[in-house]
N, C-alpha and C. Protein backbone atom coordinates (compact mmCIF):
# COMPACT_ATOMS: atom_id res chain seq x y z
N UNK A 1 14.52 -37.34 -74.11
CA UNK A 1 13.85 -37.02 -72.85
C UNK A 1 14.38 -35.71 -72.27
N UNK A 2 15.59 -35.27 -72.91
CA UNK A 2 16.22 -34.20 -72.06
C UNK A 2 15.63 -32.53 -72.27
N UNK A 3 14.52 -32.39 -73.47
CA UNK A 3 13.73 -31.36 -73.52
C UNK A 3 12.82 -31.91 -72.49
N UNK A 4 11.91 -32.84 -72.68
CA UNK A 4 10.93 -32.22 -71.49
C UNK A 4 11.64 -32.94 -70.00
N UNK A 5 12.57 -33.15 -69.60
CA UNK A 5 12.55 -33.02 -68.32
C UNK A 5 12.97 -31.16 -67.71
N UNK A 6 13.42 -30.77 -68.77
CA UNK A 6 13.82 -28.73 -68.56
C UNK A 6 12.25 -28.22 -68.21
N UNK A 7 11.82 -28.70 -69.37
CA UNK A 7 10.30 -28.35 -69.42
C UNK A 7 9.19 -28.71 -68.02
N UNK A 8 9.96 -29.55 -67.44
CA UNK A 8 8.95 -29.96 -66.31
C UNK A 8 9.50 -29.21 -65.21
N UNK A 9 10.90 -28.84 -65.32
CA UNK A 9 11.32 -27.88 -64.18
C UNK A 9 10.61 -26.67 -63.92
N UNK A 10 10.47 -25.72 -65.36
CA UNK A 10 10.34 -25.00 -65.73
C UNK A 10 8.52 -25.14 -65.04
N UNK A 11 8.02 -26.39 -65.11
CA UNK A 11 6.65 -26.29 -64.74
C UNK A 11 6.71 -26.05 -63.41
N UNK A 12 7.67 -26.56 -62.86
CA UNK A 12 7.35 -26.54 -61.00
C UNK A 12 7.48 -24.72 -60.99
N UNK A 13 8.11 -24.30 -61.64
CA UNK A 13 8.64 -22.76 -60.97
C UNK A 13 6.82 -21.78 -61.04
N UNK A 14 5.29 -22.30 -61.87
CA UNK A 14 4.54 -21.56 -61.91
C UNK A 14 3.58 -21.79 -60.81
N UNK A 15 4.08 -23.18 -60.00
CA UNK A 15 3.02 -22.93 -59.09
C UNK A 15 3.36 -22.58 -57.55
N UNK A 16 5.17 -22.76 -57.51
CA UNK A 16 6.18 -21.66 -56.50
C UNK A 16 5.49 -20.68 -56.73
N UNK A 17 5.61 -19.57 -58.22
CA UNK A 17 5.17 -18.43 -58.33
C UNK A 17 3.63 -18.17 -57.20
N UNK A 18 2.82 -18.80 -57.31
CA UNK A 18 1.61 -19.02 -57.34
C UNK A 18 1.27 -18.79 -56.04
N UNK A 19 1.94 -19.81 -55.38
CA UNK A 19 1.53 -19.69 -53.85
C UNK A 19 2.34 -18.82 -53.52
N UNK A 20 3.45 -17.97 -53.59
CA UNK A 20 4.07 -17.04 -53.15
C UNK A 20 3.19 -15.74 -52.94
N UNK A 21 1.90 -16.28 -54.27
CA UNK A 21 1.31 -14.61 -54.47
C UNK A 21 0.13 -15.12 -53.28
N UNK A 22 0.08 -16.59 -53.09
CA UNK A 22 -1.24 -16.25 -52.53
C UNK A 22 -0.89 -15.85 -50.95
N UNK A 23 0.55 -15.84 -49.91
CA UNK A 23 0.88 -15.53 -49.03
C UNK A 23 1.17 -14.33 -48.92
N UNK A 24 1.95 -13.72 -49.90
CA UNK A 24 2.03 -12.45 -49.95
C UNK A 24 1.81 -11.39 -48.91
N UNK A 25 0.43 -11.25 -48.48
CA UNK A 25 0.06 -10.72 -47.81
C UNK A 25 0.15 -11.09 -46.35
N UNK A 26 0.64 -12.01 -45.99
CA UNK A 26 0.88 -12.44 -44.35
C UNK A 26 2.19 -11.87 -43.72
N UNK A 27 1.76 -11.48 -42.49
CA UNK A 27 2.63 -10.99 -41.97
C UNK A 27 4.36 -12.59 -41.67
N UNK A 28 5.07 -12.02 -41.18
CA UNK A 28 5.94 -13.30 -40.59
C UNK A 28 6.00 -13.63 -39.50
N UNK A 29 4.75 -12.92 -38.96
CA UNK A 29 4.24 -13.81 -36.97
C UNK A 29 2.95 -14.79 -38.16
N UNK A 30 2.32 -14.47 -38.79
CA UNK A 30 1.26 -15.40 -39.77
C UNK A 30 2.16 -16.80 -40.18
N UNK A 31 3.50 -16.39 -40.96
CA UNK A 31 3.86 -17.38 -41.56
C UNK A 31 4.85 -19.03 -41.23
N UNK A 32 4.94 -18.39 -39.78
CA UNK A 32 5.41 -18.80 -38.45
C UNK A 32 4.28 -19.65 -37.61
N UNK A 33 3.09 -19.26 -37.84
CA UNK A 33 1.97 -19.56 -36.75
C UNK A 33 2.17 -21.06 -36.92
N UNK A 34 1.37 -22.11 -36.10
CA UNK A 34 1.63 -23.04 -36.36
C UNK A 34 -0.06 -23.81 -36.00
N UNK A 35 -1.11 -23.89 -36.65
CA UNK A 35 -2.25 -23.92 -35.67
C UNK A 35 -2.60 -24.78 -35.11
N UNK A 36 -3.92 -25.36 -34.59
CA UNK A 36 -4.37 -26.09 -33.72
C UNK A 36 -4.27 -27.16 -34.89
N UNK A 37 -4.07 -28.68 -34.69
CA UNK A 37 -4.25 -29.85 -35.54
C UNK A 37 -2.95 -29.81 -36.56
N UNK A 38 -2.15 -28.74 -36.56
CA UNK A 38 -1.10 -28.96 -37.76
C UNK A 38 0.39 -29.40 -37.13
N UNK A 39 0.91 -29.76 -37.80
CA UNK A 39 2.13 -30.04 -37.18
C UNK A 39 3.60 -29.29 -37.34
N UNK A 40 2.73 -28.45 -38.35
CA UNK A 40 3.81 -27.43 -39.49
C UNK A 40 3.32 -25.99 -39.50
N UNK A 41 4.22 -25.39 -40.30
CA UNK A 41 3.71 -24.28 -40.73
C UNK A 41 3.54 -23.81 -42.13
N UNK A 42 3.26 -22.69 -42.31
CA UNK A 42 3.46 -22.00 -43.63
C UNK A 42 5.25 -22.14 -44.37
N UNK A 43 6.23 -21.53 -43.60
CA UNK A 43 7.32 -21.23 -43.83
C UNK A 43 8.04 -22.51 -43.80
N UNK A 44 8.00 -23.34 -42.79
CA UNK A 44 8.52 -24.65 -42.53
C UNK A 44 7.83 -25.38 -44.08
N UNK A 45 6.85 -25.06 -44.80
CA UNK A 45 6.11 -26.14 -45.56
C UNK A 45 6.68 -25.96 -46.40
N UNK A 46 7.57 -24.71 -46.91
CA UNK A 46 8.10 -23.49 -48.30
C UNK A 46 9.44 -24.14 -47.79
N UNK A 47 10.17 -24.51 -47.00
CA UNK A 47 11.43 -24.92 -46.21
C UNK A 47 11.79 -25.95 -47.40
N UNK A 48 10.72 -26.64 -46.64
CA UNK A 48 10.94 -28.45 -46.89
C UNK A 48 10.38 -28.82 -48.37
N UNK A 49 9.38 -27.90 -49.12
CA UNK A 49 9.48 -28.04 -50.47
C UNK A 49 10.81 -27.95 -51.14
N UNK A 50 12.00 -27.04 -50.56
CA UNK A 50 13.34 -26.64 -51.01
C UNK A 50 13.72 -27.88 -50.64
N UNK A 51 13.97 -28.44 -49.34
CA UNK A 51 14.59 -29.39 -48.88
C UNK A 51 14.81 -30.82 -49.65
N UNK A 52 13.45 -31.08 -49.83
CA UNK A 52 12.96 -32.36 -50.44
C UNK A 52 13.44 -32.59 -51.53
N UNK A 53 13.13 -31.64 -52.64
CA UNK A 53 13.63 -31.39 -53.58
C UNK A 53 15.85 -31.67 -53.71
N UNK A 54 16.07 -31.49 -53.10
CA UNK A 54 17.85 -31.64 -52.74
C UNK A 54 17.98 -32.87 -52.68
N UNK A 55 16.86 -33.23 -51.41
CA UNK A 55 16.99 -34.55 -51.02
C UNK A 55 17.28 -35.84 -51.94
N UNK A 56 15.70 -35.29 -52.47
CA UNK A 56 15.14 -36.71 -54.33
C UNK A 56 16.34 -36.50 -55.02
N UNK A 57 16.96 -35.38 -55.59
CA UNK A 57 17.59 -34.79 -56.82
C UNK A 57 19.42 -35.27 -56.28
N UNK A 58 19.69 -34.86 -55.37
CA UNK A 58 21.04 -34.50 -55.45
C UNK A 58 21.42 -35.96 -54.17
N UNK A 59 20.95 -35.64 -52.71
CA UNK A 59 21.84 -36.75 -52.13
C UNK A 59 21.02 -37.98 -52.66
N UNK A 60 19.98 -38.36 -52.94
CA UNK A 60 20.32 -40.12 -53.94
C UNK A 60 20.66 -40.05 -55.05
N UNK A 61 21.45 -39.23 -55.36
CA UNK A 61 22.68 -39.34 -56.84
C UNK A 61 24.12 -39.20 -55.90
N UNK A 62 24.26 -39.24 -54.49
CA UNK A 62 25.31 -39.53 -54.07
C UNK A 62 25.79 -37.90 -54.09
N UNK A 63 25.58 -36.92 -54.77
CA UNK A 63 26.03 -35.45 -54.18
C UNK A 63 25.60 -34.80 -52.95
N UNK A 64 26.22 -33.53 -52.97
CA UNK A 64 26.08 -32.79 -52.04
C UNK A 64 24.68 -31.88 -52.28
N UNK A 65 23.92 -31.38 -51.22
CA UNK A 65 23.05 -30.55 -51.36
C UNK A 65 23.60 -29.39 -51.94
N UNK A 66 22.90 -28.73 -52.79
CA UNK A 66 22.80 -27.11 -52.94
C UNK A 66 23.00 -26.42 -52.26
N UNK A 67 22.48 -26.64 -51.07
CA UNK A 67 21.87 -25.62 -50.19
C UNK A 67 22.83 -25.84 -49.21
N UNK A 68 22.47 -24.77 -48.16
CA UNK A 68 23.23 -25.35 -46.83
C UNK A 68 23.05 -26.74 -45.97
N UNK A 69 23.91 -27.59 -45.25
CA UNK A 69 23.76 -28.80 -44.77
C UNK A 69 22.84 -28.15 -43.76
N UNK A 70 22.84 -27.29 -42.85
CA UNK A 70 21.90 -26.66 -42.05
C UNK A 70 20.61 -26.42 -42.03
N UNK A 71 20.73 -25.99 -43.46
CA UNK A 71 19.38 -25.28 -44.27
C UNK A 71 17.97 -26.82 -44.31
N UNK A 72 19.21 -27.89 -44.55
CA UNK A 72 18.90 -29.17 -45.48
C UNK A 72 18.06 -29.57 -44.24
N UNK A 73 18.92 -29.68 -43.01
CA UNK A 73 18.76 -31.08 -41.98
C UNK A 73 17.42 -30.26 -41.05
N UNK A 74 17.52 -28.76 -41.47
CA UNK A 74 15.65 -28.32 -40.83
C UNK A 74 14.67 -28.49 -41.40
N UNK A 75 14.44 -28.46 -42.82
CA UNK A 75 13.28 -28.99 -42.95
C UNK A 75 13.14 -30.21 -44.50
N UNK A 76 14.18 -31.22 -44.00
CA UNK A 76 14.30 -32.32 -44.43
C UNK A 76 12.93 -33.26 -43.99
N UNK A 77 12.64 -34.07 -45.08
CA UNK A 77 11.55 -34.82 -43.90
C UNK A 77 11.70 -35.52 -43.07
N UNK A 78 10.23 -35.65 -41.84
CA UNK A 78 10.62 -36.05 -40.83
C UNK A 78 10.70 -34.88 -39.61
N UNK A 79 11.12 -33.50 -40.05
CA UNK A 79 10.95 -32.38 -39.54
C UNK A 79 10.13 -31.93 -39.08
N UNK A 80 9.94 -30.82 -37.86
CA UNK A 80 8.64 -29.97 -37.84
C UNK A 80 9.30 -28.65 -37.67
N UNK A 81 8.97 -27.61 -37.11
CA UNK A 81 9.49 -26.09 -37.11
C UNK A 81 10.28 -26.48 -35.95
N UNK A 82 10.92 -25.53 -35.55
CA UNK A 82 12.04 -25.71 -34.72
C UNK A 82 12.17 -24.60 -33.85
N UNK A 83 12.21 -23.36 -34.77
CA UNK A 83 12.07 -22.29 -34.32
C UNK A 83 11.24 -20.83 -35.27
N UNK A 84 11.25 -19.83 -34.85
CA UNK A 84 11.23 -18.43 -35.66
C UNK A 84 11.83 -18.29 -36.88
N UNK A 85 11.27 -18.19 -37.91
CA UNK A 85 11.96 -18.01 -38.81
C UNK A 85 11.69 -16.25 -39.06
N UNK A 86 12.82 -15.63 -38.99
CA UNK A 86 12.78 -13.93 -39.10
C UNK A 86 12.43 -13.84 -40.89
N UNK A 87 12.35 -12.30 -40.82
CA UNK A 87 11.95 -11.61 -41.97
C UNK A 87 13.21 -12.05 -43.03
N UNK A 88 14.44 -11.79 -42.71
CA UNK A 88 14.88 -12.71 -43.60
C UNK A 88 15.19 -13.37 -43.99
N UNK A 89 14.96 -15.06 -43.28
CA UNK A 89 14.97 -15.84 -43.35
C UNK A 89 14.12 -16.52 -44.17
N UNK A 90 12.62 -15.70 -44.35
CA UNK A 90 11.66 -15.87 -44.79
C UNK A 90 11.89 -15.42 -46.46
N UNK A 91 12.46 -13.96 -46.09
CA UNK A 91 12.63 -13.77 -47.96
C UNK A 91 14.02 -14.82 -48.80
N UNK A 92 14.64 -14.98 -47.61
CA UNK A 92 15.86 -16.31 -48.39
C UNK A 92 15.17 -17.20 -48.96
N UNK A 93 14.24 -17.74 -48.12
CA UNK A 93 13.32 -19.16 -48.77
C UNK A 93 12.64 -18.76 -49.73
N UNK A 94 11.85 -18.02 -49.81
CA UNK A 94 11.38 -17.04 -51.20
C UNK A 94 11.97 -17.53 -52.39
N UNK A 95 13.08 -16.82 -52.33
CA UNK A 95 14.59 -16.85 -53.13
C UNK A 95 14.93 -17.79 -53.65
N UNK A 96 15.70 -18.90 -52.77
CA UNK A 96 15.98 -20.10 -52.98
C UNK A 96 15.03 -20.93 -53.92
N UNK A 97 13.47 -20.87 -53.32
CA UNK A 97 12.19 -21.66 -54.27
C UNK A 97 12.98 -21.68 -55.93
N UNK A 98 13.49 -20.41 -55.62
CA UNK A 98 13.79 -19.98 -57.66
C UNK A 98 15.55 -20.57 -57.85
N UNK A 99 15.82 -20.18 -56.79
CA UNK A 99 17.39 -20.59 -57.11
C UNK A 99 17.43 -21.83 -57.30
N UNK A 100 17.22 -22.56 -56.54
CA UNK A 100 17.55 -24.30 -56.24
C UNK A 100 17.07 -24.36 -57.36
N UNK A 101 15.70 -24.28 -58.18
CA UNK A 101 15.37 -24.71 -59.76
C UNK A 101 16.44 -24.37 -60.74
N UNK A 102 17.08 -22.91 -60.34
CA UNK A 102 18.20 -22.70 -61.54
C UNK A 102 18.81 -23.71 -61.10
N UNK A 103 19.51 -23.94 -60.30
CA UNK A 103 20.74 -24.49 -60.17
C UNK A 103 20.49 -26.50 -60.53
N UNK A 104 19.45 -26.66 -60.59
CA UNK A 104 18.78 -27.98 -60.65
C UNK A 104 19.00 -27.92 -62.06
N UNK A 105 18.01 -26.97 -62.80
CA UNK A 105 18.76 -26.84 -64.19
C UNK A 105 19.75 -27.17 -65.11
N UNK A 106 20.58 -26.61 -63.70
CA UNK A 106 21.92 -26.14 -64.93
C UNK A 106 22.92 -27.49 -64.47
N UNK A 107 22.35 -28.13 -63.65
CA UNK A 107 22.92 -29.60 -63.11
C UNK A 107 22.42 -30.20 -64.01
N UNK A 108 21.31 -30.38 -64.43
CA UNK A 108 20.41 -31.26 -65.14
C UNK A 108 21.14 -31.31 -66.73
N UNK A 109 21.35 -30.57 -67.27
CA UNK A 109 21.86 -29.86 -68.45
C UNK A 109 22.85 -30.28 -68.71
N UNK A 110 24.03 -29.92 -67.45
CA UNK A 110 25.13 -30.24 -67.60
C UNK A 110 25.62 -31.68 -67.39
N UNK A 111 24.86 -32.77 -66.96
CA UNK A 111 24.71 -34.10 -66.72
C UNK A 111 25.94 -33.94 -65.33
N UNK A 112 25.63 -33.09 -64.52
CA UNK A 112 26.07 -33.10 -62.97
C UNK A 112 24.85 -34.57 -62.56
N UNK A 113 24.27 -34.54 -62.21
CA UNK A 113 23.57 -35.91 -61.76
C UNK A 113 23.27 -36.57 -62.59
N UNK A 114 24.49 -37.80 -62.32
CA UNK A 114 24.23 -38.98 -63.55
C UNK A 114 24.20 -39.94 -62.63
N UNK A 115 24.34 -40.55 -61.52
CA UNK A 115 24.40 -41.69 -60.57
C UNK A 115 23.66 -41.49 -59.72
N UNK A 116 22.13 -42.08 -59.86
CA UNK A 116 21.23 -41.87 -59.16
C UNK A 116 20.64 -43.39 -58.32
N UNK A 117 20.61 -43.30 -57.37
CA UNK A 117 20.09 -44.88 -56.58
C UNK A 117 18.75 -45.20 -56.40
N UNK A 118 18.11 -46.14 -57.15
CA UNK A 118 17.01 -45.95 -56.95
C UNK A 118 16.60 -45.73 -55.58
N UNK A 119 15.23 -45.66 -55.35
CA UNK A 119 14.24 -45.83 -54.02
C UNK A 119 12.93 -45.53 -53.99
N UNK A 120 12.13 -45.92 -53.48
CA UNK A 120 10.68 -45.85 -53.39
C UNK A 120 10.30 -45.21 -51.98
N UNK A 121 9.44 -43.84 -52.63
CA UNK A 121 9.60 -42.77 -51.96
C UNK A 121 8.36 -43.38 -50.44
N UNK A 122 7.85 -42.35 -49.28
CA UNK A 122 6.76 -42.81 -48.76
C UNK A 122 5.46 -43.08 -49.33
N UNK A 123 5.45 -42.47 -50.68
CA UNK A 123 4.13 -42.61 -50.83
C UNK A 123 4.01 -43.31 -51.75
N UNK A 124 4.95 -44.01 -51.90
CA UNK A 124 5.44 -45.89 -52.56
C UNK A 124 5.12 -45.92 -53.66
N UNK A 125 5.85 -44.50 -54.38
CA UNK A 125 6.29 -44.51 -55.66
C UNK A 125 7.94 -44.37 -55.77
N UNK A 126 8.16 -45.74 -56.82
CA UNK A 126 9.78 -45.60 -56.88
C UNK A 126 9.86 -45.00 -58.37
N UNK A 127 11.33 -44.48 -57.54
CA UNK A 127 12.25 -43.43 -58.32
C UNK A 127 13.11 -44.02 -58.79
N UNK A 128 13.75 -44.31 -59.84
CA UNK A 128 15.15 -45.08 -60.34
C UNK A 128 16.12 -44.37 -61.07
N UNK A 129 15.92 -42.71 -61.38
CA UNK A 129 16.52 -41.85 -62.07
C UNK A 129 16.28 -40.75 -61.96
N UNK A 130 17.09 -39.47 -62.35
CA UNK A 130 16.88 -38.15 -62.46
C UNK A 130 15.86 -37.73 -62.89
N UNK A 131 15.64 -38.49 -64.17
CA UNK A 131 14.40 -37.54 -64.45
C UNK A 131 13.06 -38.08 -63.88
N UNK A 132 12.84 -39.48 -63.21
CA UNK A 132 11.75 -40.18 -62.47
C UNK A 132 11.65 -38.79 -61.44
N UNK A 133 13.25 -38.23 -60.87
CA UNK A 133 12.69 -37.75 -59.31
C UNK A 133 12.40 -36.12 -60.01
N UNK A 134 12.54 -35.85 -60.99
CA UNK A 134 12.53 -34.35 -61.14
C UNK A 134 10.48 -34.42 -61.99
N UNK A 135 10.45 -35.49 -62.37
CA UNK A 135 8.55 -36.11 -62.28
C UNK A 135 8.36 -36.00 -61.03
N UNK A 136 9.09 -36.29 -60.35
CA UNK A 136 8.09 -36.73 -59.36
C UNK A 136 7.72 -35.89 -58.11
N UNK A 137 8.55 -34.45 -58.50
CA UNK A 137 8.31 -33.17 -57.62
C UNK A 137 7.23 -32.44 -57.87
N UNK A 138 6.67 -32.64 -58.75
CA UNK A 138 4.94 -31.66 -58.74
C UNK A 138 4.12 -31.73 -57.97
N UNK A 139 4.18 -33.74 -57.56
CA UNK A 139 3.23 -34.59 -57.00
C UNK A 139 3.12 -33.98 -55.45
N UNK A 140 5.02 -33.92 -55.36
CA UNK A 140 5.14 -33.53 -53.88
C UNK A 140 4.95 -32.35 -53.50
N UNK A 141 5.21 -31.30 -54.46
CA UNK A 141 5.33 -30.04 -53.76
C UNK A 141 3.44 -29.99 -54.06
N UNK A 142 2.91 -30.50 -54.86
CA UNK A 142 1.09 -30.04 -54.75
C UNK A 142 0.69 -30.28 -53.60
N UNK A 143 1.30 -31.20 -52.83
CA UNK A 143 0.51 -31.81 -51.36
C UNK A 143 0.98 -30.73 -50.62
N UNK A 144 1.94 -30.20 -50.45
CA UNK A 144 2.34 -29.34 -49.18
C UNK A 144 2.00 -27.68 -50.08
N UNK A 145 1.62 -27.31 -51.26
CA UNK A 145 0.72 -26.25 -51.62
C UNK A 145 -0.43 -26.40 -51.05
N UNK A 146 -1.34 -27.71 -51.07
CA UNK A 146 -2.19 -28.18 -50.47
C UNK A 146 -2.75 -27.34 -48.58
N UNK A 147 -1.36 -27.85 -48.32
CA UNK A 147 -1.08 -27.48 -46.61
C UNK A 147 -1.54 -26.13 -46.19
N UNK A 148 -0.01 -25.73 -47.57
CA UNK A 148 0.24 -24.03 -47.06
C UNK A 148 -1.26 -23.55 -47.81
N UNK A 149 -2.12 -23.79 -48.70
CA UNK A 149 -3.63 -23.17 -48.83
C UNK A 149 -4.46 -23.49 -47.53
N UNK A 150 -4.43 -24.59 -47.06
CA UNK A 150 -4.85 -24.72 -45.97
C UNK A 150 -4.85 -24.07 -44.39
N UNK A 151 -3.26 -23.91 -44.27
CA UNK A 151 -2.73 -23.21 -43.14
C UNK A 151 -3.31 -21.89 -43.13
N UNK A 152 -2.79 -21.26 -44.42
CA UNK A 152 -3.42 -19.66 -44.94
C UNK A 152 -4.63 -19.23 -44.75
N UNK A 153 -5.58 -20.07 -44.60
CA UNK A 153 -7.09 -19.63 -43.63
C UNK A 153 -7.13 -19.66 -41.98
N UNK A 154 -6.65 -20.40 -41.67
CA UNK A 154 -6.48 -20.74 -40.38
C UNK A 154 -4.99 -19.64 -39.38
N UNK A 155 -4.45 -18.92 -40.28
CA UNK A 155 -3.56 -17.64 -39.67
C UNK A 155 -3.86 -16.54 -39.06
């Protein structure tokens, strides 16, 4: 199983790529906006794709996040925007989209997450292992690509 769970990482990183290109062009008062009926934003949605991801992967295997505990507890779910996110705050999250996958990687590889607890996520699919939750990030990050295509007309 340990080729294609690399292989499925490797899948999440083309559709990061993807929507990165389709924002591209927004300013960061755009990616900030928050509109009428949403509860989120663009940047907050790119946040918490990072977030979530930590969440499934690393603290229910009992580790520490990647990322900053700061970084984690804003757009963890359950979240909404909080505040401004500046210009570079905006290209960090960028960044990170790609980092957190290396570093998921090279955890994955190295059998850094081996004690994983199960749980059954909200949308009442259970997870009982690493590679269940590293499946089961396409599902999630497509819904909030979903969003941010959505939001992206409405900016």
């Amino acid at each position: 199983m340990y080729h294609n769970d690399i292989r499925e990482i490797e899948i999440i990183k083309q559709p990061r790529e993807r929507v990165l290109d389709e924002i591209k062009e927004l300013t960061v008062e755009q990616l900030n906006k928050v509109p009428a009926g949403f509860n989120n934003n663009i940047i907050w949605n790119l946040g918490h794709i990072i977030a979530a991801q930590q969440g499934i992967c690393y603290k229910r295997a009992g580790l520490d996040t990647r990322v900053d505990e700061a970084f984690f507890n804003t757009y963890k779910p359950g979240t909404k925007p909080e505040g401004f996110v500046d210009a570079a705050g905006v290209e960090e999250i960028k960044k990170m989209l790609f980092t957190t996958l290396e570093q998921l990687e090279a955890d994955y590889s190295n059998s850094v997450i081996n004690n994983y607890t199960s749980f059954v996520t909200r949308y009442n699919i259970p997870l009982s292992s690493i590679e269940e939750a590293i499946g089961f990030l396409p599902f999630h990050e497509g819904l909030h690509i979903g969003y941010i295509m959505s939001l992206r007309k409405l900016v």
